[in-house]
PDB file of N, CA and C in Angstrom:
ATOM      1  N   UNK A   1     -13.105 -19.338   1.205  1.00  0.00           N
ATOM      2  CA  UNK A   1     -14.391 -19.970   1.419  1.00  0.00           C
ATOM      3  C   UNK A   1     -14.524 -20.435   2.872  1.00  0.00           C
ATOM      4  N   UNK A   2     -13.591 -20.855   3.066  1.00  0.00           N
ATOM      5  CA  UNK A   2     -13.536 -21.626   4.993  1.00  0.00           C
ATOM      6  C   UNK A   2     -13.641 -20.549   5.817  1.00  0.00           C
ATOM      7  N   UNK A   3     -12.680 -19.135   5.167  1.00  0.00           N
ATOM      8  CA  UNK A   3     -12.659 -18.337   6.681  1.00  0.00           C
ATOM      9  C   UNK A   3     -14.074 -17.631   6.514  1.00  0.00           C
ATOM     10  N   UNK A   4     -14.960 -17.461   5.373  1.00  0.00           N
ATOM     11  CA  UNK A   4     -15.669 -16.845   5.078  1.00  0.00           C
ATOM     12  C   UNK A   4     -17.327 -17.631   5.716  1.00  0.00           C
ATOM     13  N   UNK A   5     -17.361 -18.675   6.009  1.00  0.00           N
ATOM     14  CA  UNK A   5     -17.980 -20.140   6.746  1.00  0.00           C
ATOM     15  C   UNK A   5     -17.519 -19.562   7.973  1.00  0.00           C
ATOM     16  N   UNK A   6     -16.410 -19.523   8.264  1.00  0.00           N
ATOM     17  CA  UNK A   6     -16.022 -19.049  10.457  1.00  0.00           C
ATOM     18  C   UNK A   6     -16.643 -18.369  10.293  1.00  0.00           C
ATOM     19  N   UNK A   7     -16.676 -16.887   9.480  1.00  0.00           N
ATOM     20  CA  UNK A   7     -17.007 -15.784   9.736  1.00  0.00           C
ATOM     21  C   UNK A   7     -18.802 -15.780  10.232  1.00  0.00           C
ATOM     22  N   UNK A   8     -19.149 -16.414   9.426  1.00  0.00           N
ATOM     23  CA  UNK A   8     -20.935 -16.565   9.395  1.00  0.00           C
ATOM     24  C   UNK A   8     -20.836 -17.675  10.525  1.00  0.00           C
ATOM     25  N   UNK A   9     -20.376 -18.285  10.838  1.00  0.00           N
ATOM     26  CA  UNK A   9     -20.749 -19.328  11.814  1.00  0.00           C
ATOM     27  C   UNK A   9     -20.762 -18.237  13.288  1.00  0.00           C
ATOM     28  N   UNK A  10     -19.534 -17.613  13.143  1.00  0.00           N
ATOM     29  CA  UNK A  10     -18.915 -16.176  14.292  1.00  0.00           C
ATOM     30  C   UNK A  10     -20.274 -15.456  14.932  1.00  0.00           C
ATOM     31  N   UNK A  11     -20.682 -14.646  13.331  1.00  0.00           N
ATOM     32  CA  UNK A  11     -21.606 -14.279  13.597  1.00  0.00           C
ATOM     33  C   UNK A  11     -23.247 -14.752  14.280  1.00  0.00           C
ATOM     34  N   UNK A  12     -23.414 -16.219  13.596  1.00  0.00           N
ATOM     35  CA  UNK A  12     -24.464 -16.329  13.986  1.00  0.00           C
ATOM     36  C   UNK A  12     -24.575 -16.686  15.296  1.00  0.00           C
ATOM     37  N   UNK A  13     -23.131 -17.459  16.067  1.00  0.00           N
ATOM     38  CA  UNK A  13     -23.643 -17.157  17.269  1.00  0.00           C
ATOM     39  C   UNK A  13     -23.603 -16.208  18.090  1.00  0.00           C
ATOM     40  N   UNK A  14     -22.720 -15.460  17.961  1.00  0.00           N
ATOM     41  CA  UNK A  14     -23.553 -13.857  18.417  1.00  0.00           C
ATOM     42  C   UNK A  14     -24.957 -13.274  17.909  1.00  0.00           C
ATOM     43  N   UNK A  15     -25.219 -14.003  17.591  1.00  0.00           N
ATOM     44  CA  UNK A  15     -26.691 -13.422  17.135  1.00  0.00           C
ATOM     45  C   UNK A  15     -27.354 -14.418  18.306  1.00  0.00           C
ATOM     46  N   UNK A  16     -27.156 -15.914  18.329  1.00  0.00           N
ATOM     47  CA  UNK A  16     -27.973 -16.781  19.432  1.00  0.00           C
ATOM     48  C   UNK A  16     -27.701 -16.255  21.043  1.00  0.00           C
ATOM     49  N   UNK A  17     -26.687 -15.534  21.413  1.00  0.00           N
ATOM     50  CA  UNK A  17     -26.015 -15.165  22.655  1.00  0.00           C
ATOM     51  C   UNK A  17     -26.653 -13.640  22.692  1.00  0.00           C
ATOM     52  N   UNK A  18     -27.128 -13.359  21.723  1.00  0.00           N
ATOM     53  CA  UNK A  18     -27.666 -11.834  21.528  1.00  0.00           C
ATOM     54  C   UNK A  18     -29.280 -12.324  21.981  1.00  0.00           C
ATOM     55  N   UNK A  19     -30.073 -13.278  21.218  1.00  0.00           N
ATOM     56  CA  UNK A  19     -31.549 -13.389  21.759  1.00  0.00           C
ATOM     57  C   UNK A  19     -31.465 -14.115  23.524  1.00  0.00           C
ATOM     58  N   UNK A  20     -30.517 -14.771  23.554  1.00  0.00           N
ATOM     59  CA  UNK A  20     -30.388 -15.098  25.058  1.00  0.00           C
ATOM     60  C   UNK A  20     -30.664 -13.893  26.430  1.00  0.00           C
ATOM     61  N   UNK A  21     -29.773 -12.746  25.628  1.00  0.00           N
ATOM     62  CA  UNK A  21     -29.551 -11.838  27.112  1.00  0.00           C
ATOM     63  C   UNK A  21     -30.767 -11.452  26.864  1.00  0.00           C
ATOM     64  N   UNK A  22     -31.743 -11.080  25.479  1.00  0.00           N
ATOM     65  CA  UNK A  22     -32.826 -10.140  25.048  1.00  0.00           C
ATOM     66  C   UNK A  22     -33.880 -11.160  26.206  1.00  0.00           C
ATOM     67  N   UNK A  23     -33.610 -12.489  26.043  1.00  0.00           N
ATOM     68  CA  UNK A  23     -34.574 -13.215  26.946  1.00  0.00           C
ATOM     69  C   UNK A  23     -34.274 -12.886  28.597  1.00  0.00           C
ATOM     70  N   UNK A  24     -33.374 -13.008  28.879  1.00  0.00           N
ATOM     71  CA  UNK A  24     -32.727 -12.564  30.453  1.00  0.00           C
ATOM     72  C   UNK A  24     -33.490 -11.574  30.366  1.00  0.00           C
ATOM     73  N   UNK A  25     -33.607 -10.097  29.559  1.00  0.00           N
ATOM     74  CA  UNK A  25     -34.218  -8.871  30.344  1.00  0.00           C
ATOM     75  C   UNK A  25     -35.591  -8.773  29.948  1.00  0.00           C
ATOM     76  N   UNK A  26     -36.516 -10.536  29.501  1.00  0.00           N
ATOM     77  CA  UNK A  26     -38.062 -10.073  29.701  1.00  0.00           C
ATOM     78  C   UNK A  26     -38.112  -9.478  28.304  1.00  0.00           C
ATOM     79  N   UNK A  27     -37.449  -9.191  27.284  1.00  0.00           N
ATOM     80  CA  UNK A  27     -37.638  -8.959  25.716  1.00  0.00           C
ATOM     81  C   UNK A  27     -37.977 -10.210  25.161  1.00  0.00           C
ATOM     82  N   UNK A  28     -38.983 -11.157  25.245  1.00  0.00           N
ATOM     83  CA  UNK A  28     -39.216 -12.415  24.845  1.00  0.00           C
ATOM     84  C   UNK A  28     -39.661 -12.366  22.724  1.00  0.00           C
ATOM     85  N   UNK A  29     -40.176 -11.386  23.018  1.00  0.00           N
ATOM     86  CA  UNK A  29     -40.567 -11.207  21.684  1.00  0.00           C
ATOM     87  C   UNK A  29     -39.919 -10.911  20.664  1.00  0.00           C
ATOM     88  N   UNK A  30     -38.705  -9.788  21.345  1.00  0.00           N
ATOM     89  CA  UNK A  30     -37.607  -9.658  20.365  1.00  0.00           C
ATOM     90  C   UNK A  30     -36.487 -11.238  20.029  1.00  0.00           C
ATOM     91  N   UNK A  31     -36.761 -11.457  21.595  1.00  0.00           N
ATOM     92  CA  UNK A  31     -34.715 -12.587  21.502  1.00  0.00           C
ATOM     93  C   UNK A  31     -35.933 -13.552  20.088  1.00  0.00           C
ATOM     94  N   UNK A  32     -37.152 -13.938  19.999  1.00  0.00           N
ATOM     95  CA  UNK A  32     -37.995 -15.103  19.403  1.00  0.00           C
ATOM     96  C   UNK A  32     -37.497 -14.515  17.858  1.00  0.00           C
ATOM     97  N   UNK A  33     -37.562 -13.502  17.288  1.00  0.00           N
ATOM     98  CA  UNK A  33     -37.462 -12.604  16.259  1.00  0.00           C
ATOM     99  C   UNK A  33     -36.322 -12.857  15.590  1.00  0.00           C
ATOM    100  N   UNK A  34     -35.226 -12.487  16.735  1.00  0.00           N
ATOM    101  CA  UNK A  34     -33.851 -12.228  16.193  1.00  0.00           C
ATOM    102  C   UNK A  34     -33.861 -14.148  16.459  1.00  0.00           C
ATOM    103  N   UNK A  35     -33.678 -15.100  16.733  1.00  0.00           N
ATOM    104  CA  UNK A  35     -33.904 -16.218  16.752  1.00  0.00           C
ATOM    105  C   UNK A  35     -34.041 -16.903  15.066  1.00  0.00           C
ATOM    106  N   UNK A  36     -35.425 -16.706  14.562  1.00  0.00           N
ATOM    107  CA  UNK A  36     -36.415 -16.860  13.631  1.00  0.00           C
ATOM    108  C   UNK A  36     -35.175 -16.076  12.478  1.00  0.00           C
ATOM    109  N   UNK A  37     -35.095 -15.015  12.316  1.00  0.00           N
ATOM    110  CA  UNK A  37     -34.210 -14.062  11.567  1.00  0.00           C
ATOM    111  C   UNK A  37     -32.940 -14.627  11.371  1.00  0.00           C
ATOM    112  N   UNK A  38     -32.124 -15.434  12.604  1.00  0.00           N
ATOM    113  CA  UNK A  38     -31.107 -16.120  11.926  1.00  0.00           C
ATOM    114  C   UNK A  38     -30.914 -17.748  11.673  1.00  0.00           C
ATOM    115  N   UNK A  39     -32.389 -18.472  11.435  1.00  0.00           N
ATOM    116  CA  UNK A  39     -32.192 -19.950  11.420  1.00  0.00           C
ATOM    117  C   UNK A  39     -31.470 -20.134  10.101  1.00  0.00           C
ATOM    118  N   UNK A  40     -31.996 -19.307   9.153  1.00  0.00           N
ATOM    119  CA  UNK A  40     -31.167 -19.792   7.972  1.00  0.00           C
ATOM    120  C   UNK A  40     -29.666 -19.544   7.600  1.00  0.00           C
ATOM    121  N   UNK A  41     -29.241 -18.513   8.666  1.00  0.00           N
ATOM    122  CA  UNK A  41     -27.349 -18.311   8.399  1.00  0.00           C
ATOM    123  C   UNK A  41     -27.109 -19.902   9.288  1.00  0.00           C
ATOM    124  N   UNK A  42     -28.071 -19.700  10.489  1.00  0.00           N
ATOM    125  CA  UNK A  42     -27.360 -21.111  11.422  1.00  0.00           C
ATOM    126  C   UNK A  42     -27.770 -22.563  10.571  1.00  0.00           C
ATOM    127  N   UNK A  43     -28.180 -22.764   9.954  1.00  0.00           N
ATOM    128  CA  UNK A  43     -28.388 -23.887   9.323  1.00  0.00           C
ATOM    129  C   UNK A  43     -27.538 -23.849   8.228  1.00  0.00           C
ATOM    130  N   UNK A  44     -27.148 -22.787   7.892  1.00  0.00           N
ATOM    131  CA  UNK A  44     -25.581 -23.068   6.624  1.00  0.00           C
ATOM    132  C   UNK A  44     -24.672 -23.240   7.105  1.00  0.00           C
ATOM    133  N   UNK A  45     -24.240 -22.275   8.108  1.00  0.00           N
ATOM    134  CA  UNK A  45     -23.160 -22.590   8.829  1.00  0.00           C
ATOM    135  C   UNK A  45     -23.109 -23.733  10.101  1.00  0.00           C
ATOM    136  N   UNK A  46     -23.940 -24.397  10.223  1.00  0.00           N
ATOM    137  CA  UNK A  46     -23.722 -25.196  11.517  1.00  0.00           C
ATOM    138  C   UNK A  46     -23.607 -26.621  11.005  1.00  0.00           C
ATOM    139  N   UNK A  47     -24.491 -26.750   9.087  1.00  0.00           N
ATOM    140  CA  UNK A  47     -24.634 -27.467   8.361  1.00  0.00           C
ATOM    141  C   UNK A  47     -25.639 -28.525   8.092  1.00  0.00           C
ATOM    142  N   UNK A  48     -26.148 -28.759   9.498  1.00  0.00           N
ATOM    143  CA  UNK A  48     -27.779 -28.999   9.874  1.00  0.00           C
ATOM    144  C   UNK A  48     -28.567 -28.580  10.644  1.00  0.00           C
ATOM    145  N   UNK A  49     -29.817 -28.866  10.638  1.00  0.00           N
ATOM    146  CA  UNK A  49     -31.082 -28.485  11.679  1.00  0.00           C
ATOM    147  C   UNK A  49     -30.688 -29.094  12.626  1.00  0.00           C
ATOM    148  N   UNK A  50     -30.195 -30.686  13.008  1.00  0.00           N
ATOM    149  CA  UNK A  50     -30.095 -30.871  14.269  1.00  0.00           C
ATOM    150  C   UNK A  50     -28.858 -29.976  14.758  1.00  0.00           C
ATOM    151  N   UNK A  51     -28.063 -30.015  14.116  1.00  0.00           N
ATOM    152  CA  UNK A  51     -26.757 -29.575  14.225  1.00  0.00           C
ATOM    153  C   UNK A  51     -26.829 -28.074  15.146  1.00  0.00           C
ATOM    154  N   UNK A  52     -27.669 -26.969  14.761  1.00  0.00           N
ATOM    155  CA  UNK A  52     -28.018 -25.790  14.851  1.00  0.00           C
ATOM    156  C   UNK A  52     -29.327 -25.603  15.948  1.00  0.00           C
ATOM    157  N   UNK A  53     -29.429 -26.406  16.314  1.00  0.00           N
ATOM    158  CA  UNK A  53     -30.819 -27.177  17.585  1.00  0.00           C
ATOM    159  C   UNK A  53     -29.809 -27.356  18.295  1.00  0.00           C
ATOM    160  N   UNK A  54     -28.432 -28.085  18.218  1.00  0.00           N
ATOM    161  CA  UNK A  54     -27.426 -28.329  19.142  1.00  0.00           C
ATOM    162  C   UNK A  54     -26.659 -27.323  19.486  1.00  0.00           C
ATOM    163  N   UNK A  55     -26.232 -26.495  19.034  1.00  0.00           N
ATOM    164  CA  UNK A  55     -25.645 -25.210  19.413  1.00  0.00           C
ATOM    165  C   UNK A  55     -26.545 -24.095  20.055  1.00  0.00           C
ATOM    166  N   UNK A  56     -27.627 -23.923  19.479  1.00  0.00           N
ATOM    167  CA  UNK A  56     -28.318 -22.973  20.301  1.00  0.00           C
ATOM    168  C   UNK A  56     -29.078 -23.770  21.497  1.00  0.00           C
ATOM    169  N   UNK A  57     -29.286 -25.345  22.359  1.00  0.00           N
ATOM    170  CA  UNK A  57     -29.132 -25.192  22.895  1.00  0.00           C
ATOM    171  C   UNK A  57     -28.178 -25.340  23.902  1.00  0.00           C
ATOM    172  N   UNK A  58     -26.705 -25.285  23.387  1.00  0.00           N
ATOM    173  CA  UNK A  58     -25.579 -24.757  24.412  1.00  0.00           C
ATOM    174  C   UNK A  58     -25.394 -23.318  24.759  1.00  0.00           C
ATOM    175  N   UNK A  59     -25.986 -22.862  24.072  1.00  0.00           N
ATOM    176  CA  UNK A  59     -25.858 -21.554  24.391  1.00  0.00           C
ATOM    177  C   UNK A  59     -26.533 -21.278  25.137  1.00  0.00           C
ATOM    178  N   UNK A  60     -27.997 -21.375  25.000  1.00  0.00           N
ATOM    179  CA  UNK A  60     -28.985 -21.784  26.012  1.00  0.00           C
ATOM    180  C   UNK A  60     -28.310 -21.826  27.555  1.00  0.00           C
ATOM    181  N   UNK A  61     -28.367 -23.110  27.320  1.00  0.00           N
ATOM    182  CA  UNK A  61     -27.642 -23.878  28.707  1.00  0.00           C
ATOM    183  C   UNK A  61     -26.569 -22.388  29.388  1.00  0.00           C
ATOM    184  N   UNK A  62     -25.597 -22.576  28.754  1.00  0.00           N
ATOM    185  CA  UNK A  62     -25.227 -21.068  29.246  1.00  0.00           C
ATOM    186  C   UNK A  62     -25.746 -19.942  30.073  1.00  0.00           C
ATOM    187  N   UNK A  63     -26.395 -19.570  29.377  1.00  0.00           N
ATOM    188  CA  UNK A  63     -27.321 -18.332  29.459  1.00  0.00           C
ATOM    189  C   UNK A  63     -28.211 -18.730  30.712  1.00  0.00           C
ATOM    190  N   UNK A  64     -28.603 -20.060  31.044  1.00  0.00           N
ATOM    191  CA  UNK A  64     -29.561 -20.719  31.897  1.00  0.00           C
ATOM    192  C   UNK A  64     -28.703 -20.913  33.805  1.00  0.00           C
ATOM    193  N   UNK A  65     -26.707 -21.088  33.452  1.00  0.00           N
ATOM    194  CA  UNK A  65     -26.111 -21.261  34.317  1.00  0.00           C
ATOM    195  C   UNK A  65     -25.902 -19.423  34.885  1.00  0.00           C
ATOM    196  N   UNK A  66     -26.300 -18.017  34.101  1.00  0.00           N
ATOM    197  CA  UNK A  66     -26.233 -17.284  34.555  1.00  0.00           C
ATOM    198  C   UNK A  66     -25.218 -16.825  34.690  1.00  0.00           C
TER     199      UNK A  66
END
């Protein structure tokens, strides 16, 4: 059950680091999509809305230092 929780947590932020670069190359519409498409894995696995507001925006931030 736990590694199966990493696993989806794994994934979903490759999915938030995935709409990031889609935003870097001017795909605004897609990174918003794929975004929208994974709030509900990131809200199981992150365990809340703020929680999952807090991770994507570190990733953000990231993506923002270039």
């Amino acid at each position: 059950m736990i590694s199966r929780k990493i696993n989806e947590m794994q994934g979903v932020q490759g999915e938030l680091i995935k709409a990031e670069a889609l935003e870097e190359l001017g795909r605004d519409v897609e990174a918003q999509a794929l975004r929208l498409d994974s709030q509900g894995w990131a809200r199981y696995g992150f365990g809340s809305f703020g929680a999952m507001q807090a991770k994507s925006a570190e990733i953000a931030a990231l993506g923002a230092r270039g």
